[in-house]
N, C-alpha and C. Protein backbone atom coordinates (compact mmCIF):
# COMPACT_ATOMS: atom_id res chain seq x y z
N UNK A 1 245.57 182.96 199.14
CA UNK A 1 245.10 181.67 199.47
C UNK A 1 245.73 180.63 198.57
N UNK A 2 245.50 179.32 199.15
CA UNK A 2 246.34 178.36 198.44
C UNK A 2 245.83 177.58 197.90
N UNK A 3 245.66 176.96 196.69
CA UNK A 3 244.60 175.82 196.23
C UNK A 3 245.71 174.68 195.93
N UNK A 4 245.13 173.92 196.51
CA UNK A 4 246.08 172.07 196.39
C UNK A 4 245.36 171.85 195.04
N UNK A 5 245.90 171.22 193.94
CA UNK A 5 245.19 170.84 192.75
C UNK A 5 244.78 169.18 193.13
N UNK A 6 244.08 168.36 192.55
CA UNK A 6 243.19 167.03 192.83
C UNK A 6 244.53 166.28 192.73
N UNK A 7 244.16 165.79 193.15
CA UNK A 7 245.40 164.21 192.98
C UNK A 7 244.73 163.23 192.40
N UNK A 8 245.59 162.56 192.00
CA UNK A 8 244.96 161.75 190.75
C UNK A 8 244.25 160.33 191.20
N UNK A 9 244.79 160.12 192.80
CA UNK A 9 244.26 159.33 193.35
C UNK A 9 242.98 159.41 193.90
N UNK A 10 242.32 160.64 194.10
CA UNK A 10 241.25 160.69 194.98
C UNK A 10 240.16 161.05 193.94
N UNK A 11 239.92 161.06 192.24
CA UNK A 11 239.41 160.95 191.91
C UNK A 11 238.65 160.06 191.47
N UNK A 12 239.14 158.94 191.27
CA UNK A 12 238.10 157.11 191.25
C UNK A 12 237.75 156.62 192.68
N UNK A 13 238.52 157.64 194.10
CA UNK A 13 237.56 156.78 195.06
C UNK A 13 236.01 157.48 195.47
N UNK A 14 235.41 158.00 194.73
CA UNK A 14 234.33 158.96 195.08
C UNK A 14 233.47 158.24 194.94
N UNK A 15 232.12 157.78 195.23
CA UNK A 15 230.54 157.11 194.66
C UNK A 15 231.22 155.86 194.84
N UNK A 16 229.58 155.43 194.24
CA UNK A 16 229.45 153.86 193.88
C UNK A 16 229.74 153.14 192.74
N UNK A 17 230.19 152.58 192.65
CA UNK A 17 230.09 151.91 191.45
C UNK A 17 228.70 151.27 190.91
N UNK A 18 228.52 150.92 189.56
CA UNK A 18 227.56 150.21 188.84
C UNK A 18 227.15 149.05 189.63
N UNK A 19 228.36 148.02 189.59
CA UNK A 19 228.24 147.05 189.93
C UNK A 19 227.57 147.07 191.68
N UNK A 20 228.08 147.60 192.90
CA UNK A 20 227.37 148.09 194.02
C UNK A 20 225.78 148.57 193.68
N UNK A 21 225.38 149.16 193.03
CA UNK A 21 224.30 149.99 193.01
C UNK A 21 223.32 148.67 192.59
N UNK A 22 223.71 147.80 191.49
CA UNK A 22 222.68 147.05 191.12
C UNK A 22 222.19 146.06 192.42
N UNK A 23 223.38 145.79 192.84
CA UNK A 23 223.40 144.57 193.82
C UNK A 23 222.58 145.07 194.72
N UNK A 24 222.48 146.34 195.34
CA UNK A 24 221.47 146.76 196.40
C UNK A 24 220.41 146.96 195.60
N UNK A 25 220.17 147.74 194.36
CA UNK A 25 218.92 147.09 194.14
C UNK A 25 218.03 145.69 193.66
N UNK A 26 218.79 144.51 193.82
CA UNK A 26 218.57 143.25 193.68
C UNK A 26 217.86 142.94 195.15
N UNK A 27 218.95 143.05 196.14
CA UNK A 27 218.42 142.79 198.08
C UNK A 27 217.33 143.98 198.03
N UNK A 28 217.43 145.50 197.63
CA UNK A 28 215.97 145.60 197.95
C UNK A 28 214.93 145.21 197.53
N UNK A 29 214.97 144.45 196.19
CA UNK A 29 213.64 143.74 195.43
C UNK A 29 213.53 142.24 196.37
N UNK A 30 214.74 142.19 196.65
CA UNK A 30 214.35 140.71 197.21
C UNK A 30 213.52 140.71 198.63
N UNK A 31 213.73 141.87 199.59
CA UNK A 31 213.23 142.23 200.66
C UNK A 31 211.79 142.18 200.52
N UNK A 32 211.75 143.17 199.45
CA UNK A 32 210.10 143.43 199.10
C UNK A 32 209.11 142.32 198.55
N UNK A 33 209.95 141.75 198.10
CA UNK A 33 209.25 140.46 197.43
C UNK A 33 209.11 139.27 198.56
N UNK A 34 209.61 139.42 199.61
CA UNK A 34 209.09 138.53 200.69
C UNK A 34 208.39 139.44 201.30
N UNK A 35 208.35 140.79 202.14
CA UNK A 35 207.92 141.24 202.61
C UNK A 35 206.39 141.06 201.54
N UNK A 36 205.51 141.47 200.95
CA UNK A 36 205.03 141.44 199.94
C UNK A 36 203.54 139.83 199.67
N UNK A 37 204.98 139.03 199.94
CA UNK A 37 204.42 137.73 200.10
C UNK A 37 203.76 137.50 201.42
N UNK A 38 203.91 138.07 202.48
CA UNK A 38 203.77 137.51 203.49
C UNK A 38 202.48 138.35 203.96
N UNK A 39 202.36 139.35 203.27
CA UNK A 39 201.24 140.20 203.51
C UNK A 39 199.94 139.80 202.64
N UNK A 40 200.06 139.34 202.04
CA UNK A 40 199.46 138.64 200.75
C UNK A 40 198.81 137.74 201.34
N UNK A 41 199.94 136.40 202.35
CA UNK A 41 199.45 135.23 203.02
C UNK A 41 198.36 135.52 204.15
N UNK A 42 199.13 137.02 204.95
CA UNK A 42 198.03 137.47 205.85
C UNK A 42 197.03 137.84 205.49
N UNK A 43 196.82 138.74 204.08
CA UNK A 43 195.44 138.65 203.62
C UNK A 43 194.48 137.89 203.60
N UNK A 44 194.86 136.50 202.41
CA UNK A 44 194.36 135.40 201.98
C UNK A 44 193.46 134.98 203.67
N UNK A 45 194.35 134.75 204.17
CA UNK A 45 194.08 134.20 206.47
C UNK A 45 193.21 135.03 206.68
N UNK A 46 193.07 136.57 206.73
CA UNK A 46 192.36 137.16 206.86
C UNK A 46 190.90 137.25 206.37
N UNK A 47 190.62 137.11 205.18
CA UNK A 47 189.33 136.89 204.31
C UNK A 47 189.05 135.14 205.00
N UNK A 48 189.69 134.13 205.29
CA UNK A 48 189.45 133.29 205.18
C UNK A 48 188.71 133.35 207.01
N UNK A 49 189.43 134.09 207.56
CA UNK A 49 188.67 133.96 208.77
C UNK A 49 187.68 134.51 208.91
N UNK A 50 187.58 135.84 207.85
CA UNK A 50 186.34 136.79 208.04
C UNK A 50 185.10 135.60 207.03
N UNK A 51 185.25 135.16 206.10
CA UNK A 51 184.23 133.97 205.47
C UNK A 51 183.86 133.08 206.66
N UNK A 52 185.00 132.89 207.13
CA UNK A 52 184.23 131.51 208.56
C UNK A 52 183.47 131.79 209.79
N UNK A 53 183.48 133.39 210.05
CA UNK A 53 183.31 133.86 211.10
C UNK A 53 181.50 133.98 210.58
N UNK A 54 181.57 134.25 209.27
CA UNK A 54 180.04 135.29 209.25
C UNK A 54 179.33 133.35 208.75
N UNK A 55 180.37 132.40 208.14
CA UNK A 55 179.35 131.47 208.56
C UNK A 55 178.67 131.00 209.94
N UNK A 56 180.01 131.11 211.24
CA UNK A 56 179.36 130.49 212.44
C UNK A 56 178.08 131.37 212.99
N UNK A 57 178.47 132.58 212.78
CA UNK A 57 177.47 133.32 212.94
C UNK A 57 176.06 133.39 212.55
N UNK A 58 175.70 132.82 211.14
CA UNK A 58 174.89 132.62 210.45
C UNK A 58 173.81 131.86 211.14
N UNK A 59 175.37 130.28 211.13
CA UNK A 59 174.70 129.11 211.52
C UNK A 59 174.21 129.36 213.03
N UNK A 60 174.54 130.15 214.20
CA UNK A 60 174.09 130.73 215.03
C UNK A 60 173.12 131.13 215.80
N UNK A 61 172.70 132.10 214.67
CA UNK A 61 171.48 132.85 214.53
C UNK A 61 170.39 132.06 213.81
N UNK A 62 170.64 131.11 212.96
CA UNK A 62 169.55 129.92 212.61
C UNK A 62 169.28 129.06 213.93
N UNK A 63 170.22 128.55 214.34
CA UNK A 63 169.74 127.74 215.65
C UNK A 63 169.34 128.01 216.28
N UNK A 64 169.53 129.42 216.91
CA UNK A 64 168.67 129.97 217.87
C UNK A 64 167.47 130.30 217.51
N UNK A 65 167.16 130.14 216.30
CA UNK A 65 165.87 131.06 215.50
C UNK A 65 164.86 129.31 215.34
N UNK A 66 165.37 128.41 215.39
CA UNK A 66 164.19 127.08 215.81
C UNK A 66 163.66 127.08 216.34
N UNK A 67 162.29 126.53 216.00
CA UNK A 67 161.08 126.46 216.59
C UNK A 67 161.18 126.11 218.32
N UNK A 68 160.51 125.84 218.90
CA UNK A 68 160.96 125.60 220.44
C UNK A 68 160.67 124.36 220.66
N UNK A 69 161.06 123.26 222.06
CA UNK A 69 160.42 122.00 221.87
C UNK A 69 159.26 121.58 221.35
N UNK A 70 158.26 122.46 221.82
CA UNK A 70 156.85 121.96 221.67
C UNK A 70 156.49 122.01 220.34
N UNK A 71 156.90 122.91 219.25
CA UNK A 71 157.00 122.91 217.70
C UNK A 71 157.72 121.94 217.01
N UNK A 72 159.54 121.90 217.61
CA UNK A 72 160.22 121.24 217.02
C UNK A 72 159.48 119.97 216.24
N UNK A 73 159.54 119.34 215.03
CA UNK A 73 159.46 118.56 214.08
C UNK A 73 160.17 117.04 213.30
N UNK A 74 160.16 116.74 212.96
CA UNK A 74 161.56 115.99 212.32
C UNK A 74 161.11 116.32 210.84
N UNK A 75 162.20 116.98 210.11
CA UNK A 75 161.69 117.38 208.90
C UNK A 75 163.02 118.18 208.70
N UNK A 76 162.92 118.79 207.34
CA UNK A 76 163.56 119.28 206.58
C UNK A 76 163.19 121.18 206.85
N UNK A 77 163.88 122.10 207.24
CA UNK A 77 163.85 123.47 206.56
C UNK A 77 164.98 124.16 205.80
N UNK A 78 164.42 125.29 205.18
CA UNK A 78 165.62 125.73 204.29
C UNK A 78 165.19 127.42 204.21
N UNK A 79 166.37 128.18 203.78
CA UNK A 79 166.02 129.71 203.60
C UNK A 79 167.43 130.19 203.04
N UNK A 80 167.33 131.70 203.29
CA UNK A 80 168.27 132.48 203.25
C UNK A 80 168.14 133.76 203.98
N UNK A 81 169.53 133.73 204.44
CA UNK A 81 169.70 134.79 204.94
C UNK A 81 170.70 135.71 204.92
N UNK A 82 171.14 136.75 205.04
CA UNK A 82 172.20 137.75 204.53
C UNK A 82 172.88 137.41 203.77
N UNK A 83 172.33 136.75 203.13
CA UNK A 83 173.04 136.32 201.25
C UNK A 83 173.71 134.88 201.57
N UNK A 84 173.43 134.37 202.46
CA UNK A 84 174.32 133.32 202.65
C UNK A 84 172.70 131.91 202.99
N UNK A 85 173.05 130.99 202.30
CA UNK A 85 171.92 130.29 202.26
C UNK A 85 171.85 128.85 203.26
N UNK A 86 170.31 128.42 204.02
CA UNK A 86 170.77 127.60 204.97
C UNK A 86 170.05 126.16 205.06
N UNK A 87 170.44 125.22 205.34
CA UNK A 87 169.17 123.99 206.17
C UNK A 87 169.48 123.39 207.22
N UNK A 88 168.53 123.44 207.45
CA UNK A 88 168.42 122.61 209.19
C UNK A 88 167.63 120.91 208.67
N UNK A 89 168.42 120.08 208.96
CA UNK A 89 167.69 118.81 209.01
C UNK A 89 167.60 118.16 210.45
N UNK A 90 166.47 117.74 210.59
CA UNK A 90 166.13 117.78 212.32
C UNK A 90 165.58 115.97 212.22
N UNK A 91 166.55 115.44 212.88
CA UNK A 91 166.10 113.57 212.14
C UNK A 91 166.03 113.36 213.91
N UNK A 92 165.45 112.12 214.19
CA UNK A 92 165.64 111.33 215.55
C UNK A 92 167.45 111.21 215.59
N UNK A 93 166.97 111.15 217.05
CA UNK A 93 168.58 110.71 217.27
C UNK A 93 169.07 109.79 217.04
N UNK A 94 170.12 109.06 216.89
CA UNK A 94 170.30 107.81 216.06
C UNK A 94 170.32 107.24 217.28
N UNK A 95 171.11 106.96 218.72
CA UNK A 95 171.07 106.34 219.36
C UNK A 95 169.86 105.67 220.10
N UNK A 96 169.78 105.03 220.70
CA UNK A 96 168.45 104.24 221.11
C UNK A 96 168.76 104.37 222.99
N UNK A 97 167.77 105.37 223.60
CA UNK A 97 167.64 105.98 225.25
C UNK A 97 166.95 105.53 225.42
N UNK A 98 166.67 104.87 226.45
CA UNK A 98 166.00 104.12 227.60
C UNK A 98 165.62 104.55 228.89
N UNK A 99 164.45 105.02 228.88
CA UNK A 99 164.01 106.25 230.00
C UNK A 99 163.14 105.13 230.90
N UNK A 100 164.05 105.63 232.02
CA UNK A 100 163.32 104.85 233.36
C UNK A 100 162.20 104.83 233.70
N UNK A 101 161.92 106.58 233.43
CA UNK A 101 160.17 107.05 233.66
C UNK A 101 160.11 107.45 232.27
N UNK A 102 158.71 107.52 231.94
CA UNK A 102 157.74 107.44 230.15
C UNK A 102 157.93 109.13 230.17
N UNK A 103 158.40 109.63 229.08
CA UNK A 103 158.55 111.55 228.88
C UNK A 103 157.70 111.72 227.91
N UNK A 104 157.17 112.33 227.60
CA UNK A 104 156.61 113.21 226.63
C UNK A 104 157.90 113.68 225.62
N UNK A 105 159.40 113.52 226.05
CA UNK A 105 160.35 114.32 224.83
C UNK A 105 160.99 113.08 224.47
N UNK A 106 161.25 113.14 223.30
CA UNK A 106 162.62 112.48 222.74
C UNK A 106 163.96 113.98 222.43
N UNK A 107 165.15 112.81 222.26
CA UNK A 107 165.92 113.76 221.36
C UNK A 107 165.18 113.72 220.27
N UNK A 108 166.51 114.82 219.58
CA UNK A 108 166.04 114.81 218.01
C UNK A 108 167.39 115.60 217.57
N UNK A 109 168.19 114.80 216.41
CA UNK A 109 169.24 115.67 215.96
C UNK A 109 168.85 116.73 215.13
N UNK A 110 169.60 118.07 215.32
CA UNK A 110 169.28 119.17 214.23
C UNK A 110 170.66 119.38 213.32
N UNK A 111 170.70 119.45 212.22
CA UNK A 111 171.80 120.00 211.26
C UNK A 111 171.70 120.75 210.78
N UNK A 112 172.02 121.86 211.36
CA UNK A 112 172.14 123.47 210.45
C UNK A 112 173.48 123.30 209.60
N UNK A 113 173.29 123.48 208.36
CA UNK A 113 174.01 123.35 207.36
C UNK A 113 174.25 124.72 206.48
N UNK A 114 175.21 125.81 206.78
CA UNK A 114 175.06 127.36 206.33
C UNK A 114 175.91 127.41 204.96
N UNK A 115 176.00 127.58 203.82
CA UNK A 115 176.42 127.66 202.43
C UNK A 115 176.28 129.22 201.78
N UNK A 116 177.69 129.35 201.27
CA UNK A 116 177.78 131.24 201.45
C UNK A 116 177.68 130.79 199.23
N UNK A 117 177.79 131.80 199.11
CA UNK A 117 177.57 131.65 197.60
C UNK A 117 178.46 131.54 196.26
N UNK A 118 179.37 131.68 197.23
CA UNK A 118 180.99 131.07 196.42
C UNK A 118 181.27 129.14 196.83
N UNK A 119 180.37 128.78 197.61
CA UNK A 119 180.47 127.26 197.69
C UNK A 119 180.54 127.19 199.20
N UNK A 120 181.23 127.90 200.14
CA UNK A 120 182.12 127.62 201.23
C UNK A 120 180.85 127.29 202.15
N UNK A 121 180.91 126.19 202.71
CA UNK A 121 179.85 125.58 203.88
C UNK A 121 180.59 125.26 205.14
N UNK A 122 179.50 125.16 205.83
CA UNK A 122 179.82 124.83 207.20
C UNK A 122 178.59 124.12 208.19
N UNK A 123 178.12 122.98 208.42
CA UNK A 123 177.34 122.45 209.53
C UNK A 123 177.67 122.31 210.55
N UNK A 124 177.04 122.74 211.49
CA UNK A 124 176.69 122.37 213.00
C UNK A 124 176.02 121.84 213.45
N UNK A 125 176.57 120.27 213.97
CA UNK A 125 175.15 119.41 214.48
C UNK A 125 175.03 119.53 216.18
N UNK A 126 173.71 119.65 216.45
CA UNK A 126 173.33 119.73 217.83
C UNK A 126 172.44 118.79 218.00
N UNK A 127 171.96 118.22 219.26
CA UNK A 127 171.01 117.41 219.85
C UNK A 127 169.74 118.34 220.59
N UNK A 128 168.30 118.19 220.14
CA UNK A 128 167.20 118.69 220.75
C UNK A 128 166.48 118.10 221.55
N UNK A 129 165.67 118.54 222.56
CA UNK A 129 164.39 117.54 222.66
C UNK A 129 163.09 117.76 222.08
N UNK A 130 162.33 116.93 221.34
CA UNK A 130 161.26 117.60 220.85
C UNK A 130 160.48 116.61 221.50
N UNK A 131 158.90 117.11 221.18
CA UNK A 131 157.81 116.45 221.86
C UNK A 131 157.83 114.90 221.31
N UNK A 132 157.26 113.90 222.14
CA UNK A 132 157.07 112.76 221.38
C UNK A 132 156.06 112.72 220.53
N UNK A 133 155.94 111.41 219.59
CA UNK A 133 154.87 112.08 218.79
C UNK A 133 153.79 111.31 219.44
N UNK A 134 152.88 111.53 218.77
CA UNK A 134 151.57 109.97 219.62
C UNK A 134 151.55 109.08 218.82
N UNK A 135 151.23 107.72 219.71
CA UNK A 135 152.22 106.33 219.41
C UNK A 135 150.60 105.88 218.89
């Protein structure tokens, strides 16, 4: 059998060099470091929608949980609920209605106002009718 000995040329073209090797690991840090970031941003979005969601919800389940016309009030309530704390302020309506025929209801604005315990709030104002009062 015959063995060719190396040539002197084909020994420096083998691998990478230093300089190659760093440079790809520079673009893969740089990849990761956006990739990285952007998952980060989707997090942050993520928590921020899951905080807003369990406020509307909150505020939700308080409104529906008001007294009914014939109770409704104008007054102040307050509570808590699944750790997240609430008030409803229930004032006349500001505008001034002019009823053709005499009702027994007025409006009445309600403000459910839901406050989670890191600060983050959220109100929802709605319009009620509650009983009139006696004049």
């Amino acid at each position: 059998m015959f063995r060719s000995a190396p040539s002197k040329t084909d020994h420096g073209a083998a691998g990478f060099t230093l300089i190659e090797v760093v440079v790809t690991l520079a673009v893969i840090a740089a990849i990761l470091l956006s990739v990285g970031s952007l998952v980060a941003a989707a997090v942050r979005g993520t928590h921020a929608l899951d905080d807003h969601l369990v406020l509307v919800e909150t505020a939700r389940a308080i409104e529906t949980a008001l007294p009914g016309r014939n109770d409704l009030k104008v007054g102040t309530l307050s509570g808590e609920r699944d750790g997240q704390f609430w008030r409803v302020n229930v004032r006349p309506f500001p505008g001034r209605l002019e009823a053709q025929v005499p009702s027994p209801w007025v409006p009445l604005t309600a403000a459910v106002t839901v406050r989670t315990p890191d600060g983050a709030s959220l109100t929802v104002t709605t319009v009620r009718l509650g009983r009139r009062a006696p004049e």
